[in-house]
Protein backbone atom coordinates (compact mmCIF):
# COMPACT_ATOMS: atom_id res chain seq x y z
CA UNK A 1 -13.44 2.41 -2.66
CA UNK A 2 -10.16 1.63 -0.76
CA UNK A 3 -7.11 2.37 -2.34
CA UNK A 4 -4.53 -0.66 -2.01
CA UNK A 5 -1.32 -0.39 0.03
CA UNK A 6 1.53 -0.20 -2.35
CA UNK A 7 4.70 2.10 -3.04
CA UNK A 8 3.41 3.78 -6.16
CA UNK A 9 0.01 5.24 -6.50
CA UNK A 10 -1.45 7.12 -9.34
CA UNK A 11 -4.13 9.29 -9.27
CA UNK A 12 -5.51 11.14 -12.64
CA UNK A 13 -7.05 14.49 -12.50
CA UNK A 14 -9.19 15.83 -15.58
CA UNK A 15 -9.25 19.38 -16.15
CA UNK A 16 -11.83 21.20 -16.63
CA UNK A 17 -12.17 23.00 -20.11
CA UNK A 18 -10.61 26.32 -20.46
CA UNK A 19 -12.31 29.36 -21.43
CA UNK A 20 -10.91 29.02 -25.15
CA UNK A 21 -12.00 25.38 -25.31
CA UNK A 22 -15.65 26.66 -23.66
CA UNK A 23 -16.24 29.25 -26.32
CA UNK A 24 -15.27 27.37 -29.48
CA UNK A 25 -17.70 24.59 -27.65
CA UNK A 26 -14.95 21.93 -27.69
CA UNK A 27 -16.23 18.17 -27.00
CA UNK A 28 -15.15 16.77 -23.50
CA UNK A 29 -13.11 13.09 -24.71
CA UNK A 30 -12.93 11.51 -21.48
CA UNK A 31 -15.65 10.38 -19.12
CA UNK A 32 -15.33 9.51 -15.73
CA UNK A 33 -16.56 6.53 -13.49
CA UNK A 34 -15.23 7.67 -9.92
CA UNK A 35 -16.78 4.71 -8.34
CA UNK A 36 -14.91 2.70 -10.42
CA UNK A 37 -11.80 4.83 -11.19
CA UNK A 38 -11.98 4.67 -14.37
CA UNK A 39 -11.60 6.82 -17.05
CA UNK A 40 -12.88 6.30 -20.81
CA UNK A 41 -11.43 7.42 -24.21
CA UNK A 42 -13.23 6.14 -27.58
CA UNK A 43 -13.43 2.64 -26.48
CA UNK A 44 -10.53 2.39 -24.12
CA UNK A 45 -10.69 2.60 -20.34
CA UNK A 46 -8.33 2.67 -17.68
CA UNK A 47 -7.98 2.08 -14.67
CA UNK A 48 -6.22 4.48 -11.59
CA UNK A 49 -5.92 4.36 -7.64
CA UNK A 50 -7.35 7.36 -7.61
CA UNK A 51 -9.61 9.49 -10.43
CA UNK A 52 -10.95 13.22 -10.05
CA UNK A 53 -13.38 14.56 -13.21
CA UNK A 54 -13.77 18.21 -14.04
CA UNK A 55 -15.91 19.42 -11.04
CA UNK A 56 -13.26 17.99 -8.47
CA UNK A 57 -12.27 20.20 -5.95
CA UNK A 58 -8.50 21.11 -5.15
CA UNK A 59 -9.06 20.54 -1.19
CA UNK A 60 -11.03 16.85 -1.78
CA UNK A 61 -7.61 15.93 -3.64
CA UNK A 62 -5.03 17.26 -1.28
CA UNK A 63 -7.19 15.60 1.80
CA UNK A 64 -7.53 12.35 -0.11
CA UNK A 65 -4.41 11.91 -2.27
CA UNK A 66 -1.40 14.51 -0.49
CA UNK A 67 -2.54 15.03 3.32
CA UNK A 68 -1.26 11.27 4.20
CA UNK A 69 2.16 11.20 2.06
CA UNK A 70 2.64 15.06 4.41
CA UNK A 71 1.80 13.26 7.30
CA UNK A 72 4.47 9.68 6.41
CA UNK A 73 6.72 12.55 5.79
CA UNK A 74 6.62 14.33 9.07
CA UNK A 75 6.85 10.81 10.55
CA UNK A 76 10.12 10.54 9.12
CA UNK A 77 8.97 8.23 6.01
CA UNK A 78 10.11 9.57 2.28
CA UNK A 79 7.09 10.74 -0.02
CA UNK A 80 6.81 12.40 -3.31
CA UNK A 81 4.18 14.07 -5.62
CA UNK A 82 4.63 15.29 -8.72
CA UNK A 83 2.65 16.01 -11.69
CA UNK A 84 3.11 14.73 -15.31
CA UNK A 85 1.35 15.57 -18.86
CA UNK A 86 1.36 17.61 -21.88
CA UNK A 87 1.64 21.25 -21.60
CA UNK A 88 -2.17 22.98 -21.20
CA UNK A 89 -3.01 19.47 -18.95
CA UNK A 90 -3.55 21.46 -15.69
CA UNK A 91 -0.21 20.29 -13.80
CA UNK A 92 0.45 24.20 -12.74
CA UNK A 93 -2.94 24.54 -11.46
CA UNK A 94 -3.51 21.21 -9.68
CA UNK A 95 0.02 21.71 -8.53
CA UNK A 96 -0.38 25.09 -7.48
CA UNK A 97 3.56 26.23 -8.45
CA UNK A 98 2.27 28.68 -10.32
CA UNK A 99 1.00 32.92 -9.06
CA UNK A 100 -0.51 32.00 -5.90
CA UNK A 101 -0.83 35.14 -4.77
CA UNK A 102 -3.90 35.89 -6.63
CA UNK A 103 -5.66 32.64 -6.36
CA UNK A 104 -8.84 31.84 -3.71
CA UNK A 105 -8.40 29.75 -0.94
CA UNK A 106 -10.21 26.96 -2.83
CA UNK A 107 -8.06 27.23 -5.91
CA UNK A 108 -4.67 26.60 -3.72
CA UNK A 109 -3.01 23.98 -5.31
CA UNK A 110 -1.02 21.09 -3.79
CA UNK A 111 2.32 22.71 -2.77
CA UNK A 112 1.11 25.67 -1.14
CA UNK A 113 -1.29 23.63 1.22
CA UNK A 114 1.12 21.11 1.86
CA UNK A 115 3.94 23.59 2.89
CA UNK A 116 1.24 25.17 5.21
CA UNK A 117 0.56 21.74 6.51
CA UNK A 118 4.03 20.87 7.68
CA UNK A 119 4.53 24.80 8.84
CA UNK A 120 1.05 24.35 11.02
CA UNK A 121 2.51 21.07 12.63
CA UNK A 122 5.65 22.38 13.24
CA UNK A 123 4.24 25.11 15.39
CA UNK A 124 1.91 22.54 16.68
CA UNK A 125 5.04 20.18 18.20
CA UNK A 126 6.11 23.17 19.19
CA UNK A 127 3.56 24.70 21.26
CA UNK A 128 3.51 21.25 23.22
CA UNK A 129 6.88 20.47 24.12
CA UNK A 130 7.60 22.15 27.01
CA UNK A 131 10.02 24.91 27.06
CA UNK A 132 12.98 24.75 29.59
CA UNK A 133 13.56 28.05 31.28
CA UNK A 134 16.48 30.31 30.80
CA UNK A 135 19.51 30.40 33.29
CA UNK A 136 18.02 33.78 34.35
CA UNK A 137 14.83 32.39 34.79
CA UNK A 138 16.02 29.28 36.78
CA UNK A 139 18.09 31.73 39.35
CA UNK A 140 15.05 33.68 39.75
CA UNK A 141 13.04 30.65 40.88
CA UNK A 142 15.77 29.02 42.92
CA UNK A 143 15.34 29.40 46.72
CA UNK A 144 17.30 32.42 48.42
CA UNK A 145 20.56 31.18 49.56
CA UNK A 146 20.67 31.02 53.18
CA UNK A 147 22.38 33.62 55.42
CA UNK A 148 25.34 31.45 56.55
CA UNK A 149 26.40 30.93 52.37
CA UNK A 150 26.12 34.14 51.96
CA UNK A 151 28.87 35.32 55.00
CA UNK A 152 26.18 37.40 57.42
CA UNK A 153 26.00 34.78 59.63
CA UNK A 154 28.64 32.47 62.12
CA UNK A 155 30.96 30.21 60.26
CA UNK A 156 34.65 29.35 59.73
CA UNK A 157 36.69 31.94 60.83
């Protein structure tokens, strides 16, 4: 489903139980309709631009929901992302601000791809624009100077 165009998006991520909540068998409360984008509590249900259950994977919501504001950025547009919700609701994680130095490739969160995204493209832009030569370099490639300029020859005098 496309996501409108508009200033604000939100997209909802649901955790995935802990291992605390696993082992005392804890009920999952929300269910998730990611054709829709909508999430259900009891009997309520709302509705986001963008909606990733338990089994979504950190790289499917960096591509989907982060990749494009990097991009506007580098273009020279303003973008933001930041995460809100009660303590234990997976912001670190999803986020990745936390000890990345530990964490698989697939488990990087948002910040550290993103700040590996703009690093890549940097060097990118770099590699192509072409790089003028040093004075050094230019004297070596200009011509010899010819014997009159340089006095071994006839001239004035």
């Amino acid at each position: 489903m496309e996501v409108e165009n508009s200033a604000v998006r939100v997209a909802v991520r649901v955790r995935p139980q802990n291992i605390k909540e696993s082992s005392l068998r804890c009920k999952e409360t929300m269910e998730c309709n990611l054709q829709a984008r909508q999430a259900t509590i009891g009997d309520k249900a709302f509705t986001f631009d963008y909606l990733y259950d338990q089994t979504s994977k950190q790289e499917a919501i960096y591509e989907q929901c982060v990749r494009p504001l990097v991009e506007s950025a580098l273009a020279g547009y303003n973008a933001t992302v930041f995460a809100y919700g009660q303590t234990g609701s997976g912001k670190t994680y999803t986020m990745g601000s936390g000890s990345s130095g530990t964490l698989s490739e697939a488990d990087l969160g948002m910040l550290p791809r993103a700040i590996r995204h703009m690093f890549q493209e940097k060097f990118r832009r770099e590699a192509a624009r072409p790089v003028p030569a040093s004075p050094a370099a230019r004297r070596s490639q200009d011509p010899p100077p010819s014997a009159a300029a340089a006095g071994n020859g006839p001239g004035p005098g």
